[in-house]
Protein backbone atom coordinates (compact mmCIF):
# COMPACT_ATOMS: atom_id res chain seq x y z
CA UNK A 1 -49.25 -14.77 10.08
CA UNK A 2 -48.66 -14.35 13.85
CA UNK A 3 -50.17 -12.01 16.23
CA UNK A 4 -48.62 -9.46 18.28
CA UNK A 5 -49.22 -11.46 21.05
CA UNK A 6 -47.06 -14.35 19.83
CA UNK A 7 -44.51 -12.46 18.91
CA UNK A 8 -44.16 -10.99 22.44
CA UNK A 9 -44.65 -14.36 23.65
CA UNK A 10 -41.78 -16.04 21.08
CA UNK A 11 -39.50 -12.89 22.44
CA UNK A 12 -39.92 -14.05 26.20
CA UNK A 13 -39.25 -17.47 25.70
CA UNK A 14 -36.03 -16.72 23.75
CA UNK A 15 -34.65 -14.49 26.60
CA UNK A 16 -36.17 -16.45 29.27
CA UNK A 17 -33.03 -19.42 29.01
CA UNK A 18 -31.01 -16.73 30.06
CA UNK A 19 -30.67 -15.43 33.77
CA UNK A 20 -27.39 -13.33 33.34
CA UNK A 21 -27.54 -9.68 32.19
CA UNK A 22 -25.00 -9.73 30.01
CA UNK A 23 -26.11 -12.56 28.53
CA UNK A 24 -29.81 -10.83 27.97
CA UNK A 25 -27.58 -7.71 26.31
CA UNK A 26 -25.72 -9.84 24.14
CA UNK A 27 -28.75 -11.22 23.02
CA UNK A 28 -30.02 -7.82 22.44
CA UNK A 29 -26.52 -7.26 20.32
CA UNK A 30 -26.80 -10.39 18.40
CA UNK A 31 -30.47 -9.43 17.37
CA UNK A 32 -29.44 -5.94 16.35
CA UNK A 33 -27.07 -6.94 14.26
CA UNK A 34 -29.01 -9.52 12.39
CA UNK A 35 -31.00 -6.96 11.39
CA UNK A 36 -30.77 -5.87 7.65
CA UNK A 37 -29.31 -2.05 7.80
CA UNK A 38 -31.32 0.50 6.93
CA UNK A 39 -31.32 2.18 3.47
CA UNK A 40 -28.97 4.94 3.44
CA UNK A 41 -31.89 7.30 1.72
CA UNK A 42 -33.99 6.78 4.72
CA UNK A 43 -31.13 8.18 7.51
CA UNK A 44 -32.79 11.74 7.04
CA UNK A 45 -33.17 14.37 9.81
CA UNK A 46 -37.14 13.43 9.57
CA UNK A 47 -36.81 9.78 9.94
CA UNK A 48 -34.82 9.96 13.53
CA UNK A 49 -36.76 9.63 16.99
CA UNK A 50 -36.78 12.89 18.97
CA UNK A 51 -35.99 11.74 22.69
CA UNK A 52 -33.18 9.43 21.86
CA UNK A 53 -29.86 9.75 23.18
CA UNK A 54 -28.11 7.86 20.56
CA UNK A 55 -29.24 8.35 16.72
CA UNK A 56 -32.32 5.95 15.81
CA UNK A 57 -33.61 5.90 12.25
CA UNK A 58 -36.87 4.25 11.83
CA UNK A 59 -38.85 3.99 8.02
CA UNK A 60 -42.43 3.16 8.51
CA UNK A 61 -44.24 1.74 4.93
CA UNK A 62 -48.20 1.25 4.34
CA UNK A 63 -49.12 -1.16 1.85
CA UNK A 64 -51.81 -4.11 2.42
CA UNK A 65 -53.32 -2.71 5.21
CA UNK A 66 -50.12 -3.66 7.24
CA UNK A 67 -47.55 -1.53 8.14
CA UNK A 68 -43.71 -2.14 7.90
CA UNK A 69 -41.18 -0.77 9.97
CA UNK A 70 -37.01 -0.91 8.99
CA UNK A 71 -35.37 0.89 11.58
CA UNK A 72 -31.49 1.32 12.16
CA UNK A 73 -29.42 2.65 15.16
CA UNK A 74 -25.13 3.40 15.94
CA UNK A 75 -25.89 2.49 19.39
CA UNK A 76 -25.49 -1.72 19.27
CA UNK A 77 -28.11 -2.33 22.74
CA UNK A 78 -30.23 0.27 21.30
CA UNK A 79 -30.40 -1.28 17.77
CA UNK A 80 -31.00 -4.68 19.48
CA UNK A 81 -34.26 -2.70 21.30
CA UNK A 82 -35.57 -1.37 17.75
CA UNK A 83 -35.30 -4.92 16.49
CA UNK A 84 -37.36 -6.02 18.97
CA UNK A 85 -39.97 -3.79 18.88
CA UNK A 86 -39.85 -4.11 14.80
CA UNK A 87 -40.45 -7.79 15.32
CA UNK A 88 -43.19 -7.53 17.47
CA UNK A 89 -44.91 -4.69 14.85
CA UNK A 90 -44.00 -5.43 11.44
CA UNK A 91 -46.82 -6.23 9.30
CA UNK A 92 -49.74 -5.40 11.66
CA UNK A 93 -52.76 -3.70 10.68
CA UNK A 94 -52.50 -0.10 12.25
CA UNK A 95 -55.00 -0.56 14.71
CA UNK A 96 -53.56 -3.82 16.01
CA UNK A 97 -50.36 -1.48 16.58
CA UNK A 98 -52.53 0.58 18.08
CA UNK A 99 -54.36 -1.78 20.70
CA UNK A 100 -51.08 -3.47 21.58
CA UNK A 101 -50.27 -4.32 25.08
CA UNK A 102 -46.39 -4.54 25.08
CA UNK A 103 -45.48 -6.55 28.14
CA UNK A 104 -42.84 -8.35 26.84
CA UNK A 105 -40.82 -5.43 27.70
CA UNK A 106 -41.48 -5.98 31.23
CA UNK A 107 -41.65 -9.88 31.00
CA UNK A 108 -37.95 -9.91 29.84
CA UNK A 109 -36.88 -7.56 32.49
CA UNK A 110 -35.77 -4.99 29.65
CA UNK A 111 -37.17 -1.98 31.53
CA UNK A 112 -35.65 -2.38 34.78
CA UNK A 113 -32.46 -2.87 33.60
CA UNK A 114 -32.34 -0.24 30.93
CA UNK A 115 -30.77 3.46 32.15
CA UNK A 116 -33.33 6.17 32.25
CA UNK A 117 -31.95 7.42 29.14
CA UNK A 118 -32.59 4.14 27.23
CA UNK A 119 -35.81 4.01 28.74
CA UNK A 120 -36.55 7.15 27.78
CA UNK A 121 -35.70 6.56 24.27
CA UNK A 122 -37.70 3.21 24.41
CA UNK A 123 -40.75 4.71 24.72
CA UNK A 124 -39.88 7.22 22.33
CA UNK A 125 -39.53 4.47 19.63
CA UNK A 126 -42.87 3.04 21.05
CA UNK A 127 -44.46 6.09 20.66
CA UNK A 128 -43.27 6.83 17.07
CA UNK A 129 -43.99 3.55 15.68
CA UNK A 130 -48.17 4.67 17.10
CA UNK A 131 -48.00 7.51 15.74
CA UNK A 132 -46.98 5.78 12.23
CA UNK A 133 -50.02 3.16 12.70
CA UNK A 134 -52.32 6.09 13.73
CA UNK A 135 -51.37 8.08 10.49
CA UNK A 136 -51.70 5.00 8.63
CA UNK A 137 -54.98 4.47 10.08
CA UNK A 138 -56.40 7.63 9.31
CA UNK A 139 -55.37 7.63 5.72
CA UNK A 140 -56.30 4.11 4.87
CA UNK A 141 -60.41 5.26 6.39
């Protein structure tokens, strides 16, 4: 299985062909939708990120020691962020969530071009998806 280090670094590479915008975005789009939707029982009030603009969903499971993420979003960039960060996270041990430098986010150029809003909600997602490992964490000790 690959770290989260590879993943960040299989991320870069894929964006790094591209050196128009819109061609990063639609990238970001493309992912997003690839994505399988999220289970209709998990859209609950509880499951969305506080400090999004648009509605973000995101289902965090324990099992293994790893934890698994589906996430789903109405906003297509923002659904193409989740499915980033769901790539780089899925099926890490909590505490490798937990350590995680993400620098892909700068690498790509993703948080300079991102509104303050989006950034905003960004880190919101990052934050969520810790707090997930960290609960994780402190059950599975």
């Amino acid at each position: 299985m690959s770290t989260i280090d590879q993943r960040q670094d299989e991320i870069i590479e894929e964006f790094d062909g591209l050196d128009d915008w819109m061609d990063k975005y639609q990238l970001l789009i493309d992912m997003g939708n690839e994505q399988e939707p999220l289970d209709e029982r998990y859209k609950t009030e509880s499951n969305l990120i506080d400090g999004c603009q648009s509605r973000v969903w995101l289902q965090a499971d324990y099992a293994d020691g790893r934890v698994h993420f589906q996430a789903e979003s109405d906003a297509l960039i923002v659904k193409g962020i989740v499915s980033l960060l769901i790539r780089v996270f899925d099926g890490a041990a909590p505490q490798e969530i937990l350590d995680a430098d993400l620098y892909f986010i700068d690498r790509i150029g993703l948080r300079e071009h991102l509104s303050p809003t989006r950034s905003n909600g960004l880190l919101a997602m990052v934050k969520q998806m810790r707090m997930y490992a960290l609960a994780f964490q402190t059950v599975a000790s």
